[in-house]
N, C-alpha and C. Protein backbone atom coordinates (compact mmCIF):
# COMPACT_ATOMS: atom_id res chain seq x y z
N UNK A 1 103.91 97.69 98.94
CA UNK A 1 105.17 98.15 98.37
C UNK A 1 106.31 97.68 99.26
N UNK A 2 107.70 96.92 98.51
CA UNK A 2 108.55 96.38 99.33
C UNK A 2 109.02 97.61 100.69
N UNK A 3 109.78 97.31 101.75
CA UNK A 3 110.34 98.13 102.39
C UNK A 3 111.44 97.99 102.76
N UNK A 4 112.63 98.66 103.00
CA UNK A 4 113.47 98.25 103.97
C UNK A 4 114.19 98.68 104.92
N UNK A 5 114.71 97.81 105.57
CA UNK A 5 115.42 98.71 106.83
C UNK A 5 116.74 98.66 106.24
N UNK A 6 117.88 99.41 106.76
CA UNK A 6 118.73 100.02 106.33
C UNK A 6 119.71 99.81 107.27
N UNK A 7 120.58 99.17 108.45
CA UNK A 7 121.07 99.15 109.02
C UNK A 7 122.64 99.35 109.20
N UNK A 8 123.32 100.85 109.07
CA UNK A 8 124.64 101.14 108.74
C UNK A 8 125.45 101.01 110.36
N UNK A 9 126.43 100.05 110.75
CA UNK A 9 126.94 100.56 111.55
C UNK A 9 128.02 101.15 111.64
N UNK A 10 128.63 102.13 112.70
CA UNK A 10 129.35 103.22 112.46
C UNK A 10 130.61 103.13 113.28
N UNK A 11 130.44 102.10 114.04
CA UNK A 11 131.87 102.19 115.34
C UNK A 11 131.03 100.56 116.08
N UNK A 12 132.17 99.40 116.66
CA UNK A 12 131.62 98.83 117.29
C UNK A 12 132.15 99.21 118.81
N UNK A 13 131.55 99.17 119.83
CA UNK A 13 131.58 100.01 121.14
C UNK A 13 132.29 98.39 121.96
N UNK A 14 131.56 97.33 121.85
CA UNK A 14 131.54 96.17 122.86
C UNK A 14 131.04 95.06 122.33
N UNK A 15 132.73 94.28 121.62
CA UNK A 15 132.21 93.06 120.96
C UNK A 15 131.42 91.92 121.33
N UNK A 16 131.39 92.28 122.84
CA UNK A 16 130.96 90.42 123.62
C UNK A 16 129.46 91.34 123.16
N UNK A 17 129.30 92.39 123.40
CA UNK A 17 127.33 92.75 123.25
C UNK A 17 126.79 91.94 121.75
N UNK A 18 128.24 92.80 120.66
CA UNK A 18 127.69 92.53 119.28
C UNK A 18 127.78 91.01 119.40
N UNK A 19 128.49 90.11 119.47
CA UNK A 19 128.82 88.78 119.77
C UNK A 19 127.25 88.41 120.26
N UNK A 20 126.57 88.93 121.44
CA UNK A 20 125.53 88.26 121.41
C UNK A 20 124.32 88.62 120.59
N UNK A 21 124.36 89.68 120.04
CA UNK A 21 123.42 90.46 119.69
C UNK A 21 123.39 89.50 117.98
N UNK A 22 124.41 89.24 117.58
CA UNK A 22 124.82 88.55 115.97
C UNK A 22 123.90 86.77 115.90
N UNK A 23 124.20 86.12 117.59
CA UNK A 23 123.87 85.02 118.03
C UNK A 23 121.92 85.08 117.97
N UNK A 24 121.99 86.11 118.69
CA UNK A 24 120.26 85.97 118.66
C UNK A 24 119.63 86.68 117.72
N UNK A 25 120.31 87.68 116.68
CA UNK A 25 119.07 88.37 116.02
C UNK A 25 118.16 87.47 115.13
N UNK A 26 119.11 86.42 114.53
CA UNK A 26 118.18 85.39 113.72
C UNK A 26 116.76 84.83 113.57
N UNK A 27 116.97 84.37 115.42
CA UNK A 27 115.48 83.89 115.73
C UNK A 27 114.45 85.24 115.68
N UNK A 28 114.68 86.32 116.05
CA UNK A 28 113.76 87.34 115.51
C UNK A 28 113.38 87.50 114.71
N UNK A 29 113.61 86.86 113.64
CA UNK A 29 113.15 86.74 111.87
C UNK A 29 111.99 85.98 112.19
N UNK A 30 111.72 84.99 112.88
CA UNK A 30 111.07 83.70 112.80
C UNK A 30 109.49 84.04 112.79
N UNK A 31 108.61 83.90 111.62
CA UNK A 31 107.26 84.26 111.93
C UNK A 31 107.05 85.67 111.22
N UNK A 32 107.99 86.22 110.08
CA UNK A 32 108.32 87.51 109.62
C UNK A 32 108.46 87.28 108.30
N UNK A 33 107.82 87.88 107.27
CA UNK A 33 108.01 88.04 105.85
C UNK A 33 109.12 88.45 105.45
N UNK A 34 110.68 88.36 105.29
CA UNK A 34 111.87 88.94 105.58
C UNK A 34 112.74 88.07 104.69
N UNK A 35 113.33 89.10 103.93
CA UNK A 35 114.54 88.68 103.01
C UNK A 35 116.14 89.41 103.45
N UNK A 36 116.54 88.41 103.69
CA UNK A 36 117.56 89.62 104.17
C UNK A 36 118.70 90.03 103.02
N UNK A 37 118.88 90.76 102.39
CA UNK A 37 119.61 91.06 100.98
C UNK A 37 120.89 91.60 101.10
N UNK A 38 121.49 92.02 102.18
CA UNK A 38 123.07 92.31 102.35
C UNK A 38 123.21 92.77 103.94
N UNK A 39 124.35 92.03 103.93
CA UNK A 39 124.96 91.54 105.47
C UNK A 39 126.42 91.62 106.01
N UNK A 40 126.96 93.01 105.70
CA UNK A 40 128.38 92.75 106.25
C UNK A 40 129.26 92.53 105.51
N UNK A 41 128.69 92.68 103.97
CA UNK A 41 128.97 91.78 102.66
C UNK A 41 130.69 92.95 102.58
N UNK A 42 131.30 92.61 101.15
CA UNK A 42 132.40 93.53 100.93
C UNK A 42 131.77 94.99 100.93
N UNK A 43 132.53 96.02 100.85
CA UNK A 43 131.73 97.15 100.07
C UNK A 43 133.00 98.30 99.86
N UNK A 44 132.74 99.13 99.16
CA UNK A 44 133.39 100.46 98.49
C UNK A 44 132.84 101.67 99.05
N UNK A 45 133.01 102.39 99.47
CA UNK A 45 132.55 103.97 99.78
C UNK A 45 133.28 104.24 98.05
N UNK A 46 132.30 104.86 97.97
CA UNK A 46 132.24 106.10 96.40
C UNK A 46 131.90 107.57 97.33
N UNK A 47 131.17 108.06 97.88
CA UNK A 47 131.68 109.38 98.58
C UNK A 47 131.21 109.56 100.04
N UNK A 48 131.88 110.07 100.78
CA UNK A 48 131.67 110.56 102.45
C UNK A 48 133.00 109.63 102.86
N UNK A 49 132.37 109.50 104.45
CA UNK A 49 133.05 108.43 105.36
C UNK A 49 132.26 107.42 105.64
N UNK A 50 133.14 106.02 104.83
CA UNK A 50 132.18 104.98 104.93
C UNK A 50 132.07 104.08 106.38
N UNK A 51 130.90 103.57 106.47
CA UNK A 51 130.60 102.62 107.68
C UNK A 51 131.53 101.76 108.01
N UNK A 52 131.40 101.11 109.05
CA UNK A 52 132.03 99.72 109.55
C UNK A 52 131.17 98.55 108.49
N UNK A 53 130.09 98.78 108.28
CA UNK A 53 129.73 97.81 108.01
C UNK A 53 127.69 98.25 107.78
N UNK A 54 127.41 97.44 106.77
CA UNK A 54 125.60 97.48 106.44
C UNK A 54 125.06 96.01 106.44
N UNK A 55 123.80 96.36 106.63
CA UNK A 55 122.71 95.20 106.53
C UNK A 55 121.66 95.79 106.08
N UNK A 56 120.78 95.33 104.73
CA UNK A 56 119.77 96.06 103.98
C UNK A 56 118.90 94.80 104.12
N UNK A 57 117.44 95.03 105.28
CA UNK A 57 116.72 93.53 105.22
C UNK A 57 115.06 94.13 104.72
N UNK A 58 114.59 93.03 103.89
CA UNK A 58 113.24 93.45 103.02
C UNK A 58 112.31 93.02 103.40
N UNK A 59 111.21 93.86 103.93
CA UNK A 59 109.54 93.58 103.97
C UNK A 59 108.92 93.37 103.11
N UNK A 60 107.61 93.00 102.79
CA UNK A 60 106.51 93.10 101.74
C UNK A 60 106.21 94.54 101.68
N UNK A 61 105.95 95.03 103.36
CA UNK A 61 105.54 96.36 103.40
C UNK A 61 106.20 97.29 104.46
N UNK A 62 105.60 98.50 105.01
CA UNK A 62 106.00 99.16 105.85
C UNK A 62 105.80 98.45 107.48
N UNK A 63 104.64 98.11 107.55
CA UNK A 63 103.57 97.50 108.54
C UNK A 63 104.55 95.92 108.96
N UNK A 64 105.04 95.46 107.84
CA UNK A 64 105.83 94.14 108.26
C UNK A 64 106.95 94.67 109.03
N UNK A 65 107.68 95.56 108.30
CA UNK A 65 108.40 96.12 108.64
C UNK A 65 108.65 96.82 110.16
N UNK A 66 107.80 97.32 110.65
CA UNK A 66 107.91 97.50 112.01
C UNK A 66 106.99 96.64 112.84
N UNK A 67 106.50 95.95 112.59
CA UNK A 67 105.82 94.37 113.47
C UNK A 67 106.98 94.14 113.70
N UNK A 68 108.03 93.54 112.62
CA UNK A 68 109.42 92.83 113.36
C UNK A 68 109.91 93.52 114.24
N UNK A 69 110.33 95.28 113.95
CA UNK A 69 111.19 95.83 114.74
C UNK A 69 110.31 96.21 115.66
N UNK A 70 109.43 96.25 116.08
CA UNK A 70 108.41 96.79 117.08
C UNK A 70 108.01 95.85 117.75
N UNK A 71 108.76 94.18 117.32
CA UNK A 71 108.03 93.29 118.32
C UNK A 71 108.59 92.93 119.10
N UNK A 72 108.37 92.31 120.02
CA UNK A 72 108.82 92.09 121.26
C UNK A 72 109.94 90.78 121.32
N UNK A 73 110.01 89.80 120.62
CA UNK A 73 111.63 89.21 120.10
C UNK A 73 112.57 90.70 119.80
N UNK A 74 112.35 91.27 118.94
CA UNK A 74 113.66 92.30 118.35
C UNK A 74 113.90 93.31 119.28
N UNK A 75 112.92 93.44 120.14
CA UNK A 75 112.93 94.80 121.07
C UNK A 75 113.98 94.44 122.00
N UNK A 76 114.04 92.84 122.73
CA UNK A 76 114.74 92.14 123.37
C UNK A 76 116.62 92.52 123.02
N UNK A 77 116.47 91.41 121.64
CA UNK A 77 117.81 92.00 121.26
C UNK A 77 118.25 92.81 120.51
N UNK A 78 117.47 93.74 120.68
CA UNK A 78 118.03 95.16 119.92
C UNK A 78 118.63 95.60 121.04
N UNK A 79 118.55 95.40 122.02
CA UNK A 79 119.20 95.87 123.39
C UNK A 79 120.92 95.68 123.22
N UNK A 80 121.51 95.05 123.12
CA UNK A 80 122.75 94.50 122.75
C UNK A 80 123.01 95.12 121.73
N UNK A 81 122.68 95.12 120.64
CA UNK A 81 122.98 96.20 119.63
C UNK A 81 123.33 97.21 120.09
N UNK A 82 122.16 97.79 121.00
CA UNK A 82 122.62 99.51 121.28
C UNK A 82 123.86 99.44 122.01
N UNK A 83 124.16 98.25 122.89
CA UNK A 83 125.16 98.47 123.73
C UNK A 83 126.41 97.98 122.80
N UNK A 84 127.00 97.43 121.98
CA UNK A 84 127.10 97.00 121.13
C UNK A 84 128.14 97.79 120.24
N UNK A 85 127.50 99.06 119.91
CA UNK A 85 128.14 99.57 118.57
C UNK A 85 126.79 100.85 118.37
N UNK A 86 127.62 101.67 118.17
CA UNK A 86 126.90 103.11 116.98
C UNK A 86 126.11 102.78 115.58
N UNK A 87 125.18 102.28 115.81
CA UNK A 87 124.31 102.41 114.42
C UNK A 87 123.52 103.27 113.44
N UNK A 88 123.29 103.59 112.84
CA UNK A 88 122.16 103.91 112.08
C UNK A 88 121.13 103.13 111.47
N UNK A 89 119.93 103.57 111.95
CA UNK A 89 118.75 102.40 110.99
C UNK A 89 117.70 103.00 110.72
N UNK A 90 117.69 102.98 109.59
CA UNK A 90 116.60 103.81 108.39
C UNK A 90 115.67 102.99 107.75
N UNK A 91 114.03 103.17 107.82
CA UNK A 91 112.95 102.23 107.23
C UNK A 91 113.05 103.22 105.89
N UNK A 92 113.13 102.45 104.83
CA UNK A 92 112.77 103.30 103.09
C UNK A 92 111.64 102.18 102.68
N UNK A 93 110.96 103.20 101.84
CA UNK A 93 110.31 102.24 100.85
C UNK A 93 110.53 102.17 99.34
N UNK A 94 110.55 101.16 99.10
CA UNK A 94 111.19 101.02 97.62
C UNK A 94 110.26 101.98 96.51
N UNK A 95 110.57 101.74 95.41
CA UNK A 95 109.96 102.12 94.04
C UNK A 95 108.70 101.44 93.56
């Protein structure tokens, strides 16, 4: 069943982090079943307080799904992220 991660961010803290963190997350894809389906794209809040910004990226499964984020490329630069900016990141599984 597809999966995805959910990546809302909420405040950026330290652009040179996000700056590198934007540079390298790519190659972490490499070797990963991964569609990435929205990126920073336009967007509308319809209700709450909306984000800075989303990224919605797609597995086959759950298991793909945290191989990438659990592996040791993403673990690397997920580091920069955290330093980076306030995120939220949520694994769902589709329908």
């Amino acid at each position: 069943m597809s999966t995805y991660i959910v990546f809302t961010r909420e405040e950026i803290l330290n652009p040179e982090e996000m700056a590198t963190y934007s540079r390298l997350v790519g190659e972490t894809f490499k070797g990963h079943p991964v569609k990435i389906l929205a990126a920073y794209g336009d967007q509308e809040t319809l209700e709450g307080t909306g984000p800075d910004g989303v990224v919605i990226v797609e597995f086959p499964d759950r298991e793909a799904a945290l191989a990438w984020y659990d592996g040791e490329a993403y673990r690397k630069v997920r580091e920069h992220r955290f330093a980076g900016a306030k995120y939220r990141a949520t694994i769902v599984e589709g329908v």
